[in-house]
PDB file of N, CA and C in Angstrom:
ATOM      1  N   UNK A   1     100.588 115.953 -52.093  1.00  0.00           N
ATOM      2  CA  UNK A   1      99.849 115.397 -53.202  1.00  0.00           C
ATOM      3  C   UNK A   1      99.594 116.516 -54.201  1.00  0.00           C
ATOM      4  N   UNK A   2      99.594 115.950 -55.472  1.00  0.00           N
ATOM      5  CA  UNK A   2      99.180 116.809 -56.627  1.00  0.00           C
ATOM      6  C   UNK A   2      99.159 116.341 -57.353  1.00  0.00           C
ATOM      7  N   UNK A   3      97.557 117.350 -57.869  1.00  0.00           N
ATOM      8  CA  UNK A   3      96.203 116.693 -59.229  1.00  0.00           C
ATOM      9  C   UNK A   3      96.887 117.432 -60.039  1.00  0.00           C
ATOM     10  N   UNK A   4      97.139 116.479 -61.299  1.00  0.00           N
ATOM     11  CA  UNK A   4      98.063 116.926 -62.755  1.00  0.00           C
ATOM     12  C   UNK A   4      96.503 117.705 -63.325  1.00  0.00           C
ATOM     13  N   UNK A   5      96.734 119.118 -63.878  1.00  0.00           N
ATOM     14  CA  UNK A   5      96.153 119.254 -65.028  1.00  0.00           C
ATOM     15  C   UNK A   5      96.915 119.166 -66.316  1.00  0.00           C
ATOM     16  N   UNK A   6      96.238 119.881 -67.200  1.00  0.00           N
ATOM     17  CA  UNK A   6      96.952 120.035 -68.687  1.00  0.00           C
ATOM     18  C   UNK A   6      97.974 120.959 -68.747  1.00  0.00           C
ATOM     19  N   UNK A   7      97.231 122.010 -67.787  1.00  0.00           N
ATOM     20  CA  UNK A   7      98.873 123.398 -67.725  1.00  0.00           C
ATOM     21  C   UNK A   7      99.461 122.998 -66.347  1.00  0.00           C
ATOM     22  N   UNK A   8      99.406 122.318 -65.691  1.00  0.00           N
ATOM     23  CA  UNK A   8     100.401 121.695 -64.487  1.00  0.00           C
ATOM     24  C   UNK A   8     101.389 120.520 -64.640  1.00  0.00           C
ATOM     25  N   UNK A   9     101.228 119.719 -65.784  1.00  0.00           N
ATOM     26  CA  UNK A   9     101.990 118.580 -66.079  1.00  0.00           C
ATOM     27  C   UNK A   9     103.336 118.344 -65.807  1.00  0.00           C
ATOM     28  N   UNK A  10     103.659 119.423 -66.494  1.00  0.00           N
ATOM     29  CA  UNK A  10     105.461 119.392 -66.676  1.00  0.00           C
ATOM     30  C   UNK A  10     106.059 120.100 -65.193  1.00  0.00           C
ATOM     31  N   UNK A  11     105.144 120.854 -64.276  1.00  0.00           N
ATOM     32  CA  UNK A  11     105.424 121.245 -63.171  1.00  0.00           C
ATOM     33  C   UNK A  11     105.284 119.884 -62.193  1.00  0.00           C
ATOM     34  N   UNK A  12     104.416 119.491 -62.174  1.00  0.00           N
ATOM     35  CA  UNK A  12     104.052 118.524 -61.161  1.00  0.00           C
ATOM     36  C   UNK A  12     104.960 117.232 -61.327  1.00  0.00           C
ATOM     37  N   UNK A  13     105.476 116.886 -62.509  1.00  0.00           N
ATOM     38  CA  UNK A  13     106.260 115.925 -62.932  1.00  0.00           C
ATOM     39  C   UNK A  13     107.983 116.339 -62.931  1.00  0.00           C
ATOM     40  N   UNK A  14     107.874 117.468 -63.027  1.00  0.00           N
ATOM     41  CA  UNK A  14     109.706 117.639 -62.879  1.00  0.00           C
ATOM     42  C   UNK A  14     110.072 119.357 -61.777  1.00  0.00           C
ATOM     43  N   UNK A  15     109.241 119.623 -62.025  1.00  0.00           N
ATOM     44  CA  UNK A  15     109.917 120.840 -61.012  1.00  0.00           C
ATOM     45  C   UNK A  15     109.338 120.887 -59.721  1.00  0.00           C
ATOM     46  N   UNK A  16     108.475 120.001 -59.155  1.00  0.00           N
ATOM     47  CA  UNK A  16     107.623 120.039 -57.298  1.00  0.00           C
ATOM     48  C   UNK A  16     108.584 119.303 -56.578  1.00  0.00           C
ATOM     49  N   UNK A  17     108.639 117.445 -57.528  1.00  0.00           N
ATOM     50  CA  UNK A  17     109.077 116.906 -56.853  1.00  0.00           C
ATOM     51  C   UNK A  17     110.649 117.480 -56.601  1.00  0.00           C
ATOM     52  N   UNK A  18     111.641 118.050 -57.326  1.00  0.00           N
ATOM     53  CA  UNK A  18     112.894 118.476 -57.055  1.00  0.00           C
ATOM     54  C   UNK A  18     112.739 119.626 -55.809  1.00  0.00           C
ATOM     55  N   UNK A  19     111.831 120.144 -55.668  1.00  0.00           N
ATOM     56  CA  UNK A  19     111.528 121.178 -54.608  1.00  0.00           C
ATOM     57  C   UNK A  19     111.179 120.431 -53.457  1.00  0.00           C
ATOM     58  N   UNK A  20     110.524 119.780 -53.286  1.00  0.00           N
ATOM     59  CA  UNK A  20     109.893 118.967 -52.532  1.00  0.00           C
ATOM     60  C   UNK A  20     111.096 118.378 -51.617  1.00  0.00           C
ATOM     61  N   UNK A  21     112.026 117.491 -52.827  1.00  0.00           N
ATOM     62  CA  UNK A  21     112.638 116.771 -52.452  1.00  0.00           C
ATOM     63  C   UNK A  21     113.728 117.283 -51.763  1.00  0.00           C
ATOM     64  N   UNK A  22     114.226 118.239 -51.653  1.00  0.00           N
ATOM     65  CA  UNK A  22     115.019 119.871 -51.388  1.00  0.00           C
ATOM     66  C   UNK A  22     115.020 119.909 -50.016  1.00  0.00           C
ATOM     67  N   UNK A  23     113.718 119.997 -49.538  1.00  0.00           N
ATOM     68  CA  UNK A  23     112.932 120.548 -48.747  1.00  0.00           C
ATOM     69  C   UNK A  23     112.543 119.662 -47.718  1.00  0.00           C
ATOM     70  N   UNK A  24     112.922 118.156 -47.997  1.00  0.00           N
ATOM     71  CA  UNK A  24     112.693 117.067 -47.030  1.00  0.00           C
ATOM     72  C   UNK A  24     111.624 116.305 -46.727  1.00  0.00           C
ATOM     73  N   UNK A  25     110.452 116.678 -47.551  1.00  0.00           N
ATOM     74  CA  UNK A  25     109.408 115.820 -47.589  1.00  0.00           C
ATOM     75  C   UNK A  25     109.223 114.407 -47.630  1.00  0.00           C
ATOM     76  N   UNK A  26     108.894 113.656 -47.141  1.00  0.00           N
ATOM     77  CA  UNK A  26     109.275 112.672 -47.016  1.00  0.00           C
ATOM     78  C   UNK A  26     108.279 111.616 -48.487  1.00  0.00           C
ATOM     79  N   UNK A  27     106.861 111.887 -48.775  1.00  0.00           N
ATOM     80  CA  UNK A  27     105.921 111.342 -49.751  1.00  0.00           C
ATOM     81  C   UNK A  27     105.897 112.312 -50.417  1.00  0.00           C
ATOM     82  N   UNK A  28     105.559 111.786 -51.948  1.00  0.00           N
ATOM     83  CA  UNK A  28     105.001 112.944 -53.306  1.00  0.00           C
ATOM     84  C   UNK A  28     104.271 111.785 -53.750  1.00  0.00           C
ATOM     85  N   UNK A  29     103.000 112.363 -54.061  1.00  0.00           N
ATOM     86  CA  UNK A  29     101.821 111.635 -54.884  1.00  0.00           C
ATOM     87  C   UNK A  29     101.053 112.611 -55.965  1.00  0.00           C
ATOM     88  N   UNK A  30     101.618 112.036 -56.970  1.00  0.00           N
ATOM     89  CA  UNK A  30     100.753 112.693 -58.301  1.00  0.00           C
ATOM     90  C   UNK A  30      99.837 112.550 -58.825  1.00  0.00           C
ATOM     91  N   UNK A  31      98.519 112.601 -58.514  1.00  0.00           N
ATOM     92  CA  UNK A  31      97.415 112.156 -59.492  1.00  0.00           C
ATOM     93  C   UNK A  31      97.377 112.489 -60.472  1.00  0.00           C
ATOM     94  N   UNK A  32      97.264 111.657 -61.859  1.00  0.00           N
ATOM     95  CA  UNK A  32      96.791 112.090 -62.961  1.00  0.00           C
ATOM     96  C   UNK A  32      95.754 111.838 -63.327  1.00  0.00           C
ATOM     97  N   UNK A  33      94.705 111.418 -64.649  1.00  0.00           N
ATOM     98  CA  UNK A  33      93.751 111.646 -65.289  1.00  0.00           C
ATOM     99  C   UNK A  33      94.443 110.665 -66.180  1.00  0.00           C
ATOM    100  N   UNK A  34      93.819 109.358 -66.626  1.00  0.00           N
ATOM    101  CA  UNK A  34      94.283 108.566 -67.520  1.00  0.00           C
ATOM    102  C   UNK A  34      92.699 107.956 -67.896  1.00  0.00           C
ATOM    103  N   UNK A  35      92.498 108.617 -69.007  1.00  0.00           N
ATOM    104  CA  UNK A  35      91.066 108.537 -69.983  1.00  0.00           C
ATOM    105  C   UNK A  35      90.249 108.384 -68.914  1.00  0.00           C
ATOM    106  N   UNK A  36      89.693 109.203 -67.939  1.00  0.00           N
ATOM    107  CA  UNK A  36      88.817 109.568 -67.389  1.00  0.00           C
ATOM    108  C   UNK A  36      88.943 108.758 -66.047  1.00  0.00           C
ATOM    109  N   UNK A  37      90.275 108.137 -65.651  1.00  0.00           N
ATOM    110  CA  UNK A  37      90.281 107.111 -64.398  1.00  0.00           C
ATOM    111  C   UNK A  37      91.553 108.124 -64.139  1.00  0.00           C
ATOM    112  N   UNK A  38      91.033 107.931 -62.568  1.00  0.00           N
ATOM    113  CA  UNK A  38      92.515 108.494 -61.474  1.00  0.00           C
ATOM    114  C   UNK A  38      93.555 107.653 -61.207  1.00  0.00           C
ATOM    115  N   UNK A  39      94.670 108.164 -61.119  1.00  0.00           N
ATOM    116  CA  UNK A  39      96.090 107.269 -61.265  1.00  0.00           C
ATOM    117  C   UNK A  39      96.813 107.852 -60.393  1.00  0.00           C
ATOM    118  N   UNK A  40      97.593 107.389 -59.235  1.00  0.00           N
ATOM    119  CA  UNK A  40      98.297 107.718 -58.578  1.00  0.00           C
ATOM    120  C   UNK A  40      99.754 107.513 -58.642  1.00  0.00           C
ATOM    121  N   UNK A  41     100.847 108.160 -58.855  1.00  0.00           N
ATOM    122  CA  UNK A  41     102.091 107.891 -58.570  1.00  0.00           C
ATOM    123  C   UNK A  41     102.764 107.937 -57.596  1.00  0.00           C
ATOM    124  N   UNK A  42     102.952 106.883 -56.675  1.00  0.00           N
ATOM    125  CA  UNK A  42     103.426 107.404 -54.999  1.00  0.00           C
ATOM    126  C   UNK A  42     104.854 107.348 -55.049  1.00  0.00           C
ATOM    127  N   UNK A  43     105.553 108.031 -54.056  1.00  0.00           N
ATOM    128  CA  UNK A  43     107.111 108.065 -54.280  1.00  0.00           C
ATOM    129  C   UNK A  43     107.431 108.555 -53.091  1.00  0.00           C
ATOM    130  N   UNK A  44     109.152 108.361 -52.785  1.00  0.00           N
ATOM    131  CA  UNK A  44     108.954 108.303 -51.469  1.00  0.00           C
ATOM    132  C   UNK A  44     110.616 108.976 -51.434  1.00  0.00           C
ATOM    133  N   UNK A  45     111.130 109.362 -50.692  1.00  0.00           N
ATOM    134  CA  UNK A  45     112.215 110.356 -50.665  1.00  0.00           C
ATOM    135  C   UNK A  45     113.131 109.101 -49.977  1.00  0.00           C
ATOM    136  N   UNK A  46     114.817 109.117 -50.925  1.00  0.00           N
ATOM    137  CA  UNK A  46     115.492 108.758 -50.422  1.00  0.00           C
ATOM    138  C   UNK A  46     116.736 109.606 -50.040  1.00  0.00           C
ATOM    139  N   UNK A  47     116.426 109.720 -48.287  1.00  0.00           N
ATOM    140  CA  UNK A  47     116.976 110.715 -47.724  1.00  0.00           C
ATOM    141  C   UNK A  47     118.823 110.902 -48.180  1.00  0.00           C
ATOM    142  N   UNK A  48     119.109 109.563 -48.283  1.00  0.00           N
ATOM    143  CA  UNK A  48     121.196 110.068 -48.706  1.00  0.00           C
ATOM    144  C   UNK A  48     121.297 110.416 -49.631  1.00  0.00           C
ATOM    145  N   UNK A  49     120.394 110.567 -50.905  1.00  0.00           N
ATOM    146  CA  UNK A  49     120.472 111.764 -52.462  1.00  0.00           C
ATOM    147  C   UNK A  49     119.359 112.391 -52.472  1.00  0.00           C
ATOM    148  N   UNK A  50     118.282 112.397 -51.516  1.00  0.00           N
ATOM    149  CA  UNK A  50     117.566 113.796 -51.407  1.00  0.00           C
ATOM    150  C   UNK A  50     116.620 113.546 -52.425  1.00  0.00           C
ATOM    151  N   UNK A  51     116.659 112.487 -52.898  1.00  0.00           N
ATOM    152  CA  UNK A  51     115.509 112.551 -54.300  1.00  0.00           C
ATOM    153  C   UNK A  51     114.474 111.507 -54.188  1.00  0.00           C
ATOM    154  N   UNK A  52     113.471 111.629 -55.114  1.00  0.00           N
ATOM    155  CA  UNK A  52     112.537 110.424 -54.964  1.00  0.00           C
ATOM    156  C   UNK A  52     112.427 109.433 -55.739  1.00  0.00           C
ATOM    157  N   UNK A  53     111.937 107.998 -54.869  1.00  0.00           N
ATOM    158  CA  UNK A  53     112.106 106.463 -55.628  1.00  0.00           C
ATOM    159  C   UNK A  53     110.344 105.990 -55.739  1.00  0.00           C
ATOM    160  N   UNK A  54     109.906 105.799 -56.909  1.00  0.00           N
ATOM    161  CA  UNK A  54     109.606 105.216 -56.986  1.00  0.00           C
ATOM    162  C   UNK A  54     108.839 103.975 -56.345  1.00  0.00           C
ATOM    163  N   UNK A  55     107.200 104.151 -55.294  1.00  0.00           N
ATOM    164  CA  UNK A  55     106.824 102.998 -54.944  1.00  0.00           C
ATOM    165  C   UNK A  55     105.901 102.667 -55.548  1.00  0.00           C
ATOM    166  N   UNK A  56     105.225 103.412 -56.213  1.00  0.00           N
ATOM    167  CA  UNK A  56     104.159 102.297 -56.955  1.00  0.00           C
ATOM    168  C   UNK A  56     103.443 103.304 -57.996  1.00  0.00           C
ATOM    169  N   UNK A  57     102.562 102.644 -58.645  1.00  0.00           N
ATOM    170  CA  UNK A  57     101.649 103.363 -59.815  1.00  0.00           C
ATOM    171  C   UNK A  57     100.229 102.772 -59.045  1.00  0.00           C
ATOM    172  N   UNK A  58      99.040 103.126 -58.968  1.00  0.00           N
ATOM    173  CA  UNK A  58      98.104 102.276 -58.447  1.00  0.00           C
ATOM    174  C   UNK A  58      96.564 102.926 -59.413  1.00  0.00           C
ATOM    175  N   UNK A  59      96.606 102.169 -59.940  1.00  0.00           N
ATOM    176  CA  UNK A  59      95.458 102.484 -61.109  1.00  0.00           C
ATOM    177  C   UNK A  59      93.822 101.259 -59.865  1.00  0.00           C
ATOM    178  N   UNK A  60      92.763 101.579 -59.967  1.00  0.00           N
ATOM    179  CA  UNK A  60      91.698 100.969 -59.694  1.00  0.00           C
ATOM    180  C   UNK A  60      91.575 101.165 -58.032  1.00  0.00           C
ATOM    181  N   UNK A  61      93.314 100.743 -57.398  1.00  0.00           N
ATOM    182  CA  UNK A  61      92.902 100.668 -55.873  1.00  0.00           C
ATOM    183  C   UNK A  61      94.111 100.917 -55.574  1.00  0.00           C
ATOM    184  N   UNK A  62      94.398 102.169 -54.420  1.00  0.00           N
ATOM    185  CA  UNK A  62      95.677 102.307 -53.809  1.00  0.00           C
ATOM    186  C   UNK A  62      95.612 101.987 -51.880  1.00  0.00           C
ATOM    187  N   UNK A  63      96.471 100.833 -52.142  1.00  0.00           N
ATOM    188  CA  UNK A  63      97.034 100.572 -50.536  1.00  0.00           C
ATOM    189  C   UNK A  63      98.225 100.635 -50.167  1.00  0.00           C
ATOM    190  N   UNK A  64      98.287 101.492 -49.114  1.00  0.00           N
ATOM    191  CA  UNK A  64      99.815 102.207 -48.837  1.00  0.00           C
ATOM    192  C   UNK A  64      99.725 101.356 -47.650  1.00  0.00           C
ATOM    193  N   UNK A  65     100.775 101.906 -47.142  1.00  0.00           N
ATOM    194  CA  UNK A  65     101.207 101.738 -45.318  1.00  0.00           C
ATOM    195  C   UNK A  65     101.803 102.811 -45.065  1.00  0.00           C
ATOM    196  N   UNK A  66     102.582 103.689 -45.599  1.00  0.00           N
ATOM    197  CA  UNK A  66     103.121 104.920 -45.322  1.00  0.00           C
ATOM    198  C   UNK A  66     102.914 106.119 -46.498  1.00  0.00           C
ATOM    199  N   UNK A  67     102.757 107.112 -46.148  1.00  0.00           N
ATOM    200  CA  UNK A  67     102.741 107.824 -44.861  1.00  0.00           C
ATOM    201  C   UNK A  67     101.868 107.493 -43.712  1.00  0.00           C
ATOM    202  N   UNK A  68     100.751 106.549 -43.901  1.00  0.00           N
ATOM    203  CA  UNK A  68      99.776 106.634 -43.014  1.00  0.00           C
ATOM    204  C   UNK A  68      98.784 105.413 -43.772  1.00  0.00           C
ATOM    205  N   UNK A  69      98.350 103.908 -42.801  1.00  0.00           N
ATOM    206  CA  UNK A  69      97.735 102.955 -43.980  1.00  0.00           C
ATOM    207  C   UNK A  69      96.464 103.713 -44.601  1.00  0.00           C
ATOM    208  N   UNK A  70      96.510 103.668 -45.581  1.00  0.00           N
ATOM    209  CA  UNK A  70      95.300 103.673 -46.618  1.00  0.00           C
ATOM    210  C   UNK A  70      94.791 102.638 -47.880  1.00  0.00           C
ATOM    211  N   UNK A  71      93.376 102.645 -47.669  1.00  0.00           N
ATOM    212  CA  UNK A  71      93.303 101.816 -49.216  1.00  0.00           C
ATOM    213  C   UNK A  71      91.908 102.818 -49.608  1.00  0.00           C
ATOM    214  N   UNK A  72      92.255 102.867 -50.787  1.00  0.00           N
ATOM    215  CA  UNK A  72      91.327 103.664 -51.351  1.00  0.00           C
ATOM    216  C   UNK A  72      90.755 103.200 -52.668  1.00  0.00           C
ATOM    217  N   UNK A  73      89.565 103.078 -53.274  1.00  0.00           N
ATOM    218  CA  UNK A  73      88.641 102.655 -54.067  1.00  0.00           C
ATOM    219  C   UNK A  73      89.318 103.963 -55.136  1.00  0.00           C
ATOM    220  N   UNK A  74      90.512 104.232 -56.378  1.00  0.00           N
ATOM    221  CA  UNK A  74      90.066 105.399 -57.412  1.00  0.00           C
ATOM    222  C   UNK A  74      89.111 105.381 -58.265  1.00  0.00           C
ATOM    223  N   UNK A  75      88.669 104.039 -58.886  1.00  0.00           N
ATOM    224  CA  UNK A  75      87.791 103.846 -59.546  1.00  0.00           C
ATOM    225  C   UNK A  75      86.609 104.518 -59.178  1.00  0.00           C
ATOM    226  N   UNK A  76      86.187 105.210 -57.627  1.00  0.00           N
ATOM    227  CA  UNK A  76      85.012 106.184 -57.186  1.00  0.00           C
ATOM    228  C   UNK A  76      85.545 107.422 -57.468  1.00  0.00           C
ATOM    229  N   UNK A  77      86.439 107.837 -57.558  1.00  0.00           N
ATOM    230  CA  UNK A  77      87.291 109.449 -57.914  1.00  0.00           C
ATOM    231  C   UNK A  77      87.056 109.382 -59.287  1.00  0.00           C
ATOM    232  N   UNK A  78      86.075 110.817 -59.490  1.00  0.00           N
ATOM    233  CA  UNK A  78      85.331 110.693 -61.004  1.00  0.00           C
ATOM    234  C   UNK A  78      86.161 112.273 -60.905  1.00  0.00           C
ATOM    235  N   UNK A  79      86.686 112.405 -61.919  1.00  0.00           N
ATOM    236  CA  UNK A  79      86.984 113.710 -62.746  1.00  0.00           C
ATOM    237  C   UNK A  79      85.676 115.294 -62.744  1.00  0.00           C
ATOM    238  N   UNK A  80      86.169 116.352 -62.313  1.00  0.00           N
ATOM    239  CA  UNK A  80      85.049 117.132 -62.526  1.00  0.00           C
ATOM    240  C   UNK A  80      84.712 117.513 -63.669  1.00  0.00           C
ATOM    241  N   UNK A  81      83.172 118.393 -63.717  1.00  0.00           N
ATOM    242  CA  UNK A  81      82.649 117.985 -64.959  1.00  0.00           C
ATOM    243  C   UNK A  81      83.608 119.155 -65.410  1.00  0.00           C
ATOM    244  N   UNK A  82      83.725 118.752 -66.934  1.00  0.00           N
ATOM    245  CA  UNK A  82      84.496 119.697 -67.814  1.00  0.00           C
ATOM    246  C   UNK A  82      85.987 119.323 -67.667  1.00  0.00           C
ATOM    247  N   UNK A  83      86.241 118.349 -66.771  1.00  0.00           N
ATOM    248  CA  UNK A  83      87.743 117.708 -66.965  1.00  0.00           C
ATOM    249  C   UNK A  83      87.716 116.553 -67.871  1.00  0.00           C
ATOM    250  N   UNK A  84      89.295 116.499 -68.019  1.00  0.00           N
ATOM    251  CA  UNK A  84      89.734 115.687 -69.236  1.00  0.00           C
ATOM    252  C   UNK A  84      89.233 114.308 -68.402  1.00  0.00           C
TER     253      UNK A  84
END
């Protein structure tokens, strides 16, 4: 998992997941900051091109089943003070 800042963006969005994905990880989840609400991008490695697809965007409430079930309330994930 990884919290986007302002100087992490372009890392967390194009150069982790290619490392990541390299490397065999199986989940990448990006949180961002979208006007003061947490946003998750979950994605999931497709092992015969090594890269990641796409499972969901989950703005308000994220429920997975893999890596592990979760549902989580973001709408309680408040930004620290002095974040965007």
């Amino acid at each position: 998992m990884e919290v986007t800042s302002p100087d992490s963006v372009s890392r967390d969005r194009e150069t982790k997941p290619l490392k990541y994905a390299r490397a065999g990880i199986a989940h990448y989840w990006r949180v961002e900051n979208e006007k003061g609400l947490a946003v998750v991008h979950a994605f999931e490695l497709e092992p015969t091109i090594r890269a990641y697809t796409s499972v969901g965007i989950f703005r308000e409430r994220m429920k997975v089943s893999a890596p592990f079930p979760m549902d989580l309330d973001l709408t309680a994930v408040k930004p620290r003070r002095g974040g965007e």
